[in-house]
N, C-alpha and C. Protein backbone atom coordinates (compact mmCIF):
# COMPACT_ATOMS: atom_id res chain seq x y z
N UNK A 1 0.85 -1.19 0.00
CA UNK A 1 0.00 0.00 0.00
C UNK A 1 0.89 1.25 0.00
N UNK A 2 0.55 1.76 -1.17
CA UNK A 2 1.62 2.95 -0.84
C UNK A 2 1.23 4.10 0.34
N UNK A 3 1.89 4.62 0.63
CA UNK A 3 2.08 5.75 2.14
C UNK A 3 1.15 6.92 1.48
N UNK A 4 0.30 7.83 2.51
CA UNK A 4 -0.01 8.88 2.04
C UNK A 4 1.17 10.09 2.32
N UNK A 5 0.92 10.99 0.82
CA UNK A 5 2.15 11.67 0.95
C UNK A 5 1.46 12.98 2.13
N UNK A 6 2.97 13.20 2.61
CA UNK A 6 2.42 14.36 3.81
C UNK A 6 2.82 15.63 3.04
N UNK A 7 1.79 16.52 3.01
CA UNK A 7 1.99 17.77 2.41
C UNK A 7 2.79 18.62 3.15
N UNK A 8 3.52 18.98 4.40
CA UNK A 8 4.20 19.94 4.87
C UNK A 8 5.36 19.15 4.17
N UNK A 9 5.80 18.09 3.82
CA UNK A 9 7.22 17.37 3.47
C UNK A 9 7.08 17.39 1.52
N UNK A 10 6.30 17.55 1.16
CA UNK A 10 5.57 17.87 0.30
C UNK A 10 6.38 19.46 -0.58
N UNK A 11 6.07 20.54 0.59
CA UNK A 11 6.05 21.99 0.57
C UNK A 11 7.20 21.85 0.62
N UNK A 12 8.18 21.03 1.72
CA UNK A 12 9.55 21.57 1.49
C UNK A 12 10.25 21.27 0.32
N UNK A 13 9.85 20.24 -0.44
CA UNK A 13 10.92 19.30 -1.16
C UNK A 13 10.40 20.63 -2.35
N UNK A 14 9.42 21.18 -2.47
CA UNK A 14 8.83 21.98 -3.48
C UNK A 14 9.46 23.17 -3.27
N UNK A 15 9.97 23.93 -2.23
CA UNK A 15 10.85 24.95 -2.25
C UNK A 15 12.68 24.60 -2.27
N UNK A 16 12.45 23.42 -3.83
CA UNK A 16 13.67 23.67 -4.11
C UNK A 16 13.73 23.62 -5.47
N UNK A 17 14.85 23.79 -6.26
CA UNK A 17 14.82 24.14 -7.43
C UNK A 17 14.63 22.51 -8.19
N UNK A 18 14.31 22.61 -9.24
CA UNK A 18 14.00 21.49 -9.47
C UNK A 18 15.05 19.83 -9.74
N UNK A 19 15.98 20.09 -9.96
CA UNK A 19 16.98 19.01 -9.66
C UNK A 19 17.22 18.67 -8.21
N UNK A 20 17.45 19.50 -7.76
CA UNK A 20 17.24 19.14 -6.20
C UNK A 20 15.79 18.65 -5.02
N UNK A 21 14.95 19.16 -6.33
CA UNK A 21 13.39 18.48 -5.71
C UNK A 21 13.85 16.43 -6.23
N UNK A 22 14.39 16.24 -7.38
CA UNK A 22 13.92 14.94 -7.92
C UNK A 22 15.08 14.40 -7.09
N UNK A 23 15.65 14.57 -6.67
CA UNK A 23 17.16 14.14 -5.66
C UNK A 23 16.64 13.97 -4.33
N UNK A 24 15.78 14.67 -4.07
CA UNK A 24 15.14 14.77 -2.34
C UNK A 24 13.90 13.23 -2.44
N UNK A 25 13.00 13.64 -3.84
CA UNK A 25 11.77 12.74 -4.28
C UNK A 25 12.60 11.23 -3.91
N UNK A 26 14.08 11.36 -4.78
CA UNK A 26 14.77 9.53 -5.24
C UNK A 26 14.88 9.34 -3.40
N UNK A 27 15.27 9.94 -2.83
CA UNK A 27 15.78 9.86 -1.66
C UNK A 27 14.35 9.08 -0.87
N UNK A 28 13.78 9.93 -0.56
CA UNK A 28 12.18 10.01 0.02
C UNK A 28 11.39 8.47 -0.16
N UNK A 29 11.43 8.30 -1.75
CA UNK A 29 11.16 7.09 -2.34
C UNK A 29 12.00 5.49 -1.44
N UNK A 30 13.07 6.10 -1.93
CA UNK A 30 13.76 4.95 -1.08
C UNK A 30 14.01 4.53 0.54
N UNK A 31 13.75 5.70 1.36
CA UNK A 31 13.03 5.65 2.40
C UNK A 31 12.27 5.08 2.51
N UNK A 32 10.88 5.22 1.88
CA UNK A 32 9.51 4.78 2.43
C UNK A 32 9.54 3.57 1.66
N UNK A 33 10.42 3.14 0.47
CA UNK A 33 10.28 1.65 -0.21
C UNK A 33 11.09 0.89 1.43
N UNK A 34 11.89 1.28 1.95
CA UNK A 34 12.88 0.71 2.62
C UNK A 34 12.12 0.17 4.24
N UNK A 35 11.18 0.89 4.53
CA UNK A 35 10.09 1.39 5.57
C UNK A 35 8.60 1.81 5.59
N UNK A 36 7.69 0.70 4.97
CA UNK A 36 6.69 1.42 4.42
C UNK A 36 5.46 1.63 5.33
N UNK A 37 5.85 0.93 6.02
CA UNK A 37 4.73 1.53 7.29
C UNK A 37 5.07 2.35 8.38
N UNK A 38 6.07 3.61 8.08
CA UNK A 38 6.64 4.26 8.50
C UNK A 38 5.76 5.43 8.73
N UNK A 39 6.03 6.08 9.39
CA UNK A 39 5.09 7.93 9.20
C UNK A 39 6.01 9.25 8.61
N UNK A 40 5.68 9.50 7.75
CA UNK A 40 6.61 11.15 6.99
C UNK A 40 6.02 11.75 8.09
N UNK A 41 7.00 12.89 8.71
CA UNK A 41 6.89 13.66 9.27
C UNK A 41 7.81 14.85 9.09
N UNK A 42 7.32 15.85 9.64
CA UNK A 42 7.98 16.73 9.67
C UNK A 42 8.76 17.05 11.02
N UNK A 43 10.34 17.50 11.20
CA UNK A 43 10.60 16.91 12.88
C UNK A 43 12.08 18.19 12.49
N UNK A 44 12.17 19.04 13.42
CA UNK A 44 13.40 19.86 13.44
C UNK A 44 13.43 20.60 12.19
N UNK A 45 12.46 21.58 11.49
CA UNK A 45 12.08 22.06 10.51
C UNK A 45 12.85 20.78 9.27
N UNK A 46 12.79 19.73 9.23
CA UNK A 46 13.22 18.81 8.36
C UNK A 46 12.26 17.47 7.81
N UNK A 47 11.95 16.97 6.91
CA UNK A 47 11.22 15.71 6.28
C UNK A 47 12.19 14.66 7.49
N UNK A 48 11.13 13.78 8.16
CA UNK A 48 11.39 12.59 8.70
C UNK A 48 10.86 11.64 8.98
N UNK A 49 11.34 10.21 9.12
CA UNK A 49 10.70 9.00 8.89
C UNK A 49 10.35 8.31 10.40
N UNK A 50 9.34 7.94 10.99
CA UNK A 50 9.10 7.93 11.79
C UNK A 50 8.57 6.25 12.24
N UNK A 51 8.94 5.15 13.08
CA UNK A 51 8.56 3.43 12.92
C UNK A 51 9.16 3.17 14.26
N UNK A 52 8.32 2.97 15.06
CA UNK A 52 8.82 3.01 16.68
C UNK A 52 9.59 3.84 17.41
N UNK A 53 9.59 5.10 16.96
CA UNK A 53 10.80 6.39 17.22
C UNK A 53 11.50 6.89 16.00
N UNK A 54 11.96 7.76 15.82
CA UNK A 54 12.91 8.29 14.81
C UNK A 54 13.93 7.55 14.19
N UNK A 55 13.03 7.57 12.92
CA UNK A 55 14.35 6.48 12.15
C UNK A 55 15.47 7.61 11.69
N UNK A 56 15.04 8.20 10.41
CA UNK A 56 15.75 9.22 9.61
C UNK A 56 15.40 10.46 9.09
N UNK A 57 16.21 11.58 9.30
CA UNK A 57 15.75 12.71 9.00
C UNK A 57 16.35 12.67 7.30
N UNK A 58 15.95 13.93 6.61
CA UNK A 58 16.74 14.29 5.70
C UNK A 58 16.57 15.88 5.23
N UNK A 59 17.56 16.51 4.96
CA UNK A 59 17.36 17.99 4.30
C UNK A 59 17.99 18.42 3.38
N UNK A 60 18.11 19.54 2.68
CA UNK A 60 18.93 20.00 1.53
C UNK A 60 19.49 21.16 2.10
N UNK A 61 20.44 21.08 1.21
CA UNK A 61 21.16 22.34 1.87
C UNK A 61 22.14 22.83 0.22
N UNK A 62 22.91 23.74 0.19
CA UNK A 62 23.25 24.39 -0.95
C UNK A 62 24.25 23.10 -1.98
N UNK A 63 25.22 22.51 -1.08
CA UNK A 63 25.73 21.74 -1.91
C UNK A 63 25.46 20.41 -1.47
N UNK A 64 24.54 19.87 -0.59
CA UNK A 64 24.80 18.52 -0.30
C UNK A 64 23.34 18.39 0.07
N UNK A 65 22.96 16.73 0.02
CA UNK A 65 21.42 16.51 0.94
C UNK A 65 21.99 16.05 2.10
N UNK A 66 21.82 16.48 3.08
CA UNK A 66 22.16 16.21 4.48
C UNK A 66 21.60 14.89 4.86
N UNK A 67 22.14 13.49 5.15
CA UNK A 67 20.91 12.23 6.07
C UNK A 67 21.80 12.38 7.25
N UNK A 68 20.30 12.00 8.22
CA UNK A 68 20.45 12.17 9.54
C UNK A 68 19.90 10.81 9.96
N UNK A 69 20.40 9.37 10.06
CA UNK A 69 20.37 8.43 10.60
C UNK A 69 20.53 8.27 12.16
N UNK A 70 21.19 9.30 12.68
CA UNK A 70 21.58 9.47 14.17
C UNK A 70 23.03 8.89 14.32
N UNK A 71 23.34 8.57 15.29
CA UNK A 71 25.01 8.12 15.95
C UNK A 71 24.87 6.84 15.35
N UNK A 72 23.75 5.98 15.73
CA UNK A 72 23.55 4.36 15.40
C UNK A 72 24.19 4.30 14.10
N UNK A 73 23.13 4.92 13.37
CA UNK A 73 23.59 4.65 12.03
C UNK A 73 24.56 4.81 11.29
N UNK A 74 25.43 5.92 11.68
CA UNK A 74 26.47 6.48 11.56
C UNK A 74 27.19 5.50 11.57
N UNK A 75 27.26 5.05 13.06
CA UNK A 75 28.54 4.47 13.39
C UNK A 75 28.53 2.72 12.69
N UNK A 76 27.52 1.79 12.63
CA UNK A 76 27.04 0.99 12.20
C UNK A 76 27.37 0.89 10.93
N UNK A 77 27.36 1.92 10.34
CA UNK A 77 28.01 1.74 8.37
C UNK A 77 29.08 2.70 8.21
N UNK A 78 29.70 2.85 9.15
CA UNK A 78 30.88 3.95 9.21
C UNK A 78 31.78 3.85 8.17
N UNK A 79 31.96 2.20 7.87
CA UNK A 79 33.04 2.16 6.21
C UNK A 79 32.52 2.41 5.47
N UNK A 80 31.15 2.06 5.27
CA UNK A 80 30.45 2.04 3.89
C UNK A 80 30.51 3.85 3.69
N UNK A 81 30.22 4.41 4.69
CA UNK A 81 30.05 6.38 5.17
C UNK A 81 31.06 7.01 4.67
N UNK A 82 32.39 6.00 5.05
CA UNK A 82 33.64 7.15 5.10
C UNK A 82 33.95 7.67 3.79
N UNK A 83 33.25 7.75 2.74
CA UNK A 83 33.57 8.58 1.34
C UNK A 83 33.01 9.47 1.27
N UNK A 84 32.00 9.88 2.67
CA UNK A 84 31.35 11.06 2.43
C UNK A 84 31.51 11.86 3.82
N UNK A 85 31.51 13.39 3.80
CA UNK A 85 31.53 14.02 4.75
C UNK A 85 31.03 14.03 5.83
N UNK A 86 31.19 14.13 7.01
CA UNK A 86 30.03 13.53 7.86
C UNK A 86 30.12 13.69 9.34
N UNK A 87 29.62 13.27 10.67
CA UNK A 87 29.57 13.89 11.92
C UNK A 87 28.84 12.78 12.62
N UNK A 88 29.10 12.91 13.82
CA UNK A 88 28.01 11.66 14.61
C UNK A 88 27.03 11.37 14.29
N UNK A 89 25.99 12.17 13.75
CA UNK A 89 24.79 11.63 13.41
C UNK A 89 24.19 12.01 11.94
N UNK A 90 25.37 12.45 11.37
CA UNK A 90 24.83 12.94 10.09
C UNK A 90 25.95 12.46 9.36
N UNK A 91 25.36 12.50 7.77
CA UNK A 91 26.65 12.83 6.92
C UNK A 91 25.56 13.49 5.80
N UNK A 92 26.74 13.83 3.94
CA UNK A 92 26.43 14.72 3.60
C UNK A 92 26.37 14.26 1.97
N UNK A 93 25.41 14.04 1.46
CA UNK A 93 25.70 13.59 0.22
C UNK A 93 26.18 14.43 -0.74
N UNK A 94 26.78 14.89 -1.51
CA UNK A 94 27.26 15.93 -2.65
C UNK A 94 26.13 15.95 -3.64
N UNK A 95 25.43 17.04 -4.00
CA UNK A 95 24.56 17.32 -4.78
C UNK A 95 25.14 16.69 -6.62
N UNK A 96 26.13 16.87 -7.15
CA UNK A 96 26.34 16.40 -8.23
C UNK A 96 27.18 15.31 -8.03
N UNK A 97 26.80 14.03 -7.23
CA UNK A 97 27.05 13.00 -7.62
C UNK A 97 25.47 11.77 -7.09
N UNK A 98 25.82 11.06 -7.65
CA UNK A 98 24.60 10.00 -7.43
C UNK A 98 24.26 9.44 -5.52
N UNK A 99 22.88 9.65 -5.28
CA UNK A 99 22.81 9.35 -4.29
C UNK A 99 23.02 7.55 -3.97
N UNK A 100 23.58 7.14 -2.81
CA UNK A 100 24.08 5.75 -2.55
C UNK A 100 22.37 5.47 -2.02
N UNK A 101 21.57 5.47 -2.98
CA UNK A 101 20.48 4.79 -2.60
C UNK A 101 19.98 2.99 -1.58
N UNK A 102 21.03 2.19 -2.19
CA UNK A 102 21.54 0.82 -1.74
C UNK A 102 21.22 1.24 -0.10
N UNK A 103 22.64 1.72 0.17
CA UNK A 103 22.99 2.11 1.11
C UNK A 103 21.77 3.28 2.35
N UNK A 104 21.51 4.25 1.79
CA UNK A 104 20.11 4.41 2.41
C UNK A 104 19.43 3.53 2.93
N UNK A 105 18.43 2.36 2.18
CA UNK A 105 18.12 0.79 2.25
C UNK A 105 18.52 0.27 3.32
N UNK A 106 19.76 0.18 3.27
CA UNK A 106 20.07 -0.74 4.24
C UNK A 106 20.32 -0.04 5.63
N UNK A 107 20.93 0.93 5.98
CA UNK A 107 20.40 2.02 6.92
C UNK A 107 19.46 1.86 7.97
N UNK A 108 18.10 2.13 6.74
CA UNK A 108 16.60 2.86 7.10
C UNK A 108 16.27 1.19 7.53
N UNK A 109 16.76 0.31 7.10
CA UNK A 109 15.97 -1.18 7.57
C UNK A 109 16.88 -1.27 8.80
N UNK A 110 17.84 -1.09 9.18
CA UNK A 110 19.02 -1.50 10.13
C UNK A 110 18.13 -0.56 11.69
N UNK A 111 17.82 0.86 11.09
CA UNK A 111 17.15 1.30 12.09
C UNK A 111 15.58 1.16 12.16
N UNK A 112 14.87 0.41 11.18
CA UNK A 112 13.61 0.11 11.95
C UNK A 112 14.15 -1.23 13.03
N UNK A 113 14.84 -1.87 12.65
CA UNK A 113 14.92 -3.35 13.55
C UNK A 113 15.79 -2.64 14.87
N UNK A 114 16.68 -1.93 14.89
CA UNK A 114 17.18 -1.11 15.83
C UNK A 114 15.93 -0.37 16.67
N UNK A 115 14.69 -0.01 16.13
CA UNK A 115 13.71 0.78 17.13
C UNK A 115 12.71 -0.57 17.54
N UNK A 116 12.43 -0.84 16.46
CA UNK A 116 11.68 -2.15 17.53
C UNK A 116 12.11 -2.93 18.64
N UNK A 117 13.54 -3.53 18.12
CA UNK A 117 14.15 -4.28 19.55
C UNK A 117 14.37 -2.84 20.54
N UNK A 118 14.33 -1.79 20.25
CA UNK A 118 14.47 -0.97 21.99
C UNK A 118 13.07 -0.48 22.30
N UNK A 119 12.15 -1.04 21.20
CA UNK A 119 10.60 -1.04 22.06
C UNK A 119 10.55 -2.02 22.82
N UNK A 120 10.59 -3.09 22.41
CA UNK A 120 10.60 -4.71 22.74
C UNK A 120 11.25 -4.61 24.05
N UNK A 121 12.51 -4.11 24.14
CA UNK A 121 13.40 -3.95 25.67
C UNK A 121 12.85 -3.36 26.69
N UNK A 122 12.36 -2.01 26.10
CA UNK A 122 11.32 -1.59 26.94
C UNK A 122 10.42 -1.98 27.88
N UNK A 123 9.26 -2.73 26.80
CA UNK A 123 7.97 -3.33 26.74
C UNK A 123 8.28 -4.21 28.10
N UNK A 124 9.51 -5.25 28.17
CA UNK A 124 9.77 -6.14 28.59
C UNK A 124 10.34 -5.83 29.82
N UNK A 125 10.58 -4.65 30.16
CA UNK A 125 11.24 -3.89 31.73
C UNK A 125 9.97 -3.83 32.62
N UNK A 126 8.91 -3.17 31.49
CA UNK A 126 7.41 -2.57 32.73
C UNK A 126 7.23 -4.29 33.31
């Protein structure tokens, strides 16, 4: 079933010029293929994916699309990461080169199973 699209995530990807809208869209896409019973949200004036807690943010910025996987994710694909610029919980894709879509994928699935087992841990404390 495909996701309903959320119009505030919608508005942002639309206040960009148009190569950088279909770069945000490929991105977005592969998110919600990766997570489909996820929630788009909007979270830290940014588009984010939402499946037992905060999976992934994402934004644009002048030369790069910013993903925000958090520390987990970061650190978890840190080799696969290290060709791109990047920080504890972020890194930075370069606008004129191809987004590592694959890699997104595997990510965005690494942290839904990452939020469920710390629901599950939870669940299992009360």
């Amino acid at each position: 079933m495909e996701a309903i699209k959320n119009k505030e995530v919608d508005a942002y990807i639309k206040s960009f010029p148009k190569e950088t809208q279909k770069i945000l869209e490929d991105l977005r896409a592969a998110i919600r293929k990766a997570a489909p019973e996820a929630e788009e949200v909007i979270s830290y004036q940014m588009p984010a994916f939402k499946y037992y807690g905060m999976l992934v943010y994402f934004a644009a910025w002048k030369n790069h699309i910013g993903f925000y996987p958090t520390a987990s994710g970061i650190e978890t694909f840190k080799k696969e990461l290290s060709v791109f610029k990047g920080a504890k919980g972020s890194v930075q894709f370069p606008l004129d080169k191809a987004l590592p879509l694959a890699l997104v994928s595997k990510i965005v699935k690494f942290k839904v199973k990452e939020n469920i087992e710390r629901t599950k841990t939870k669940m299992s404390k009360k």
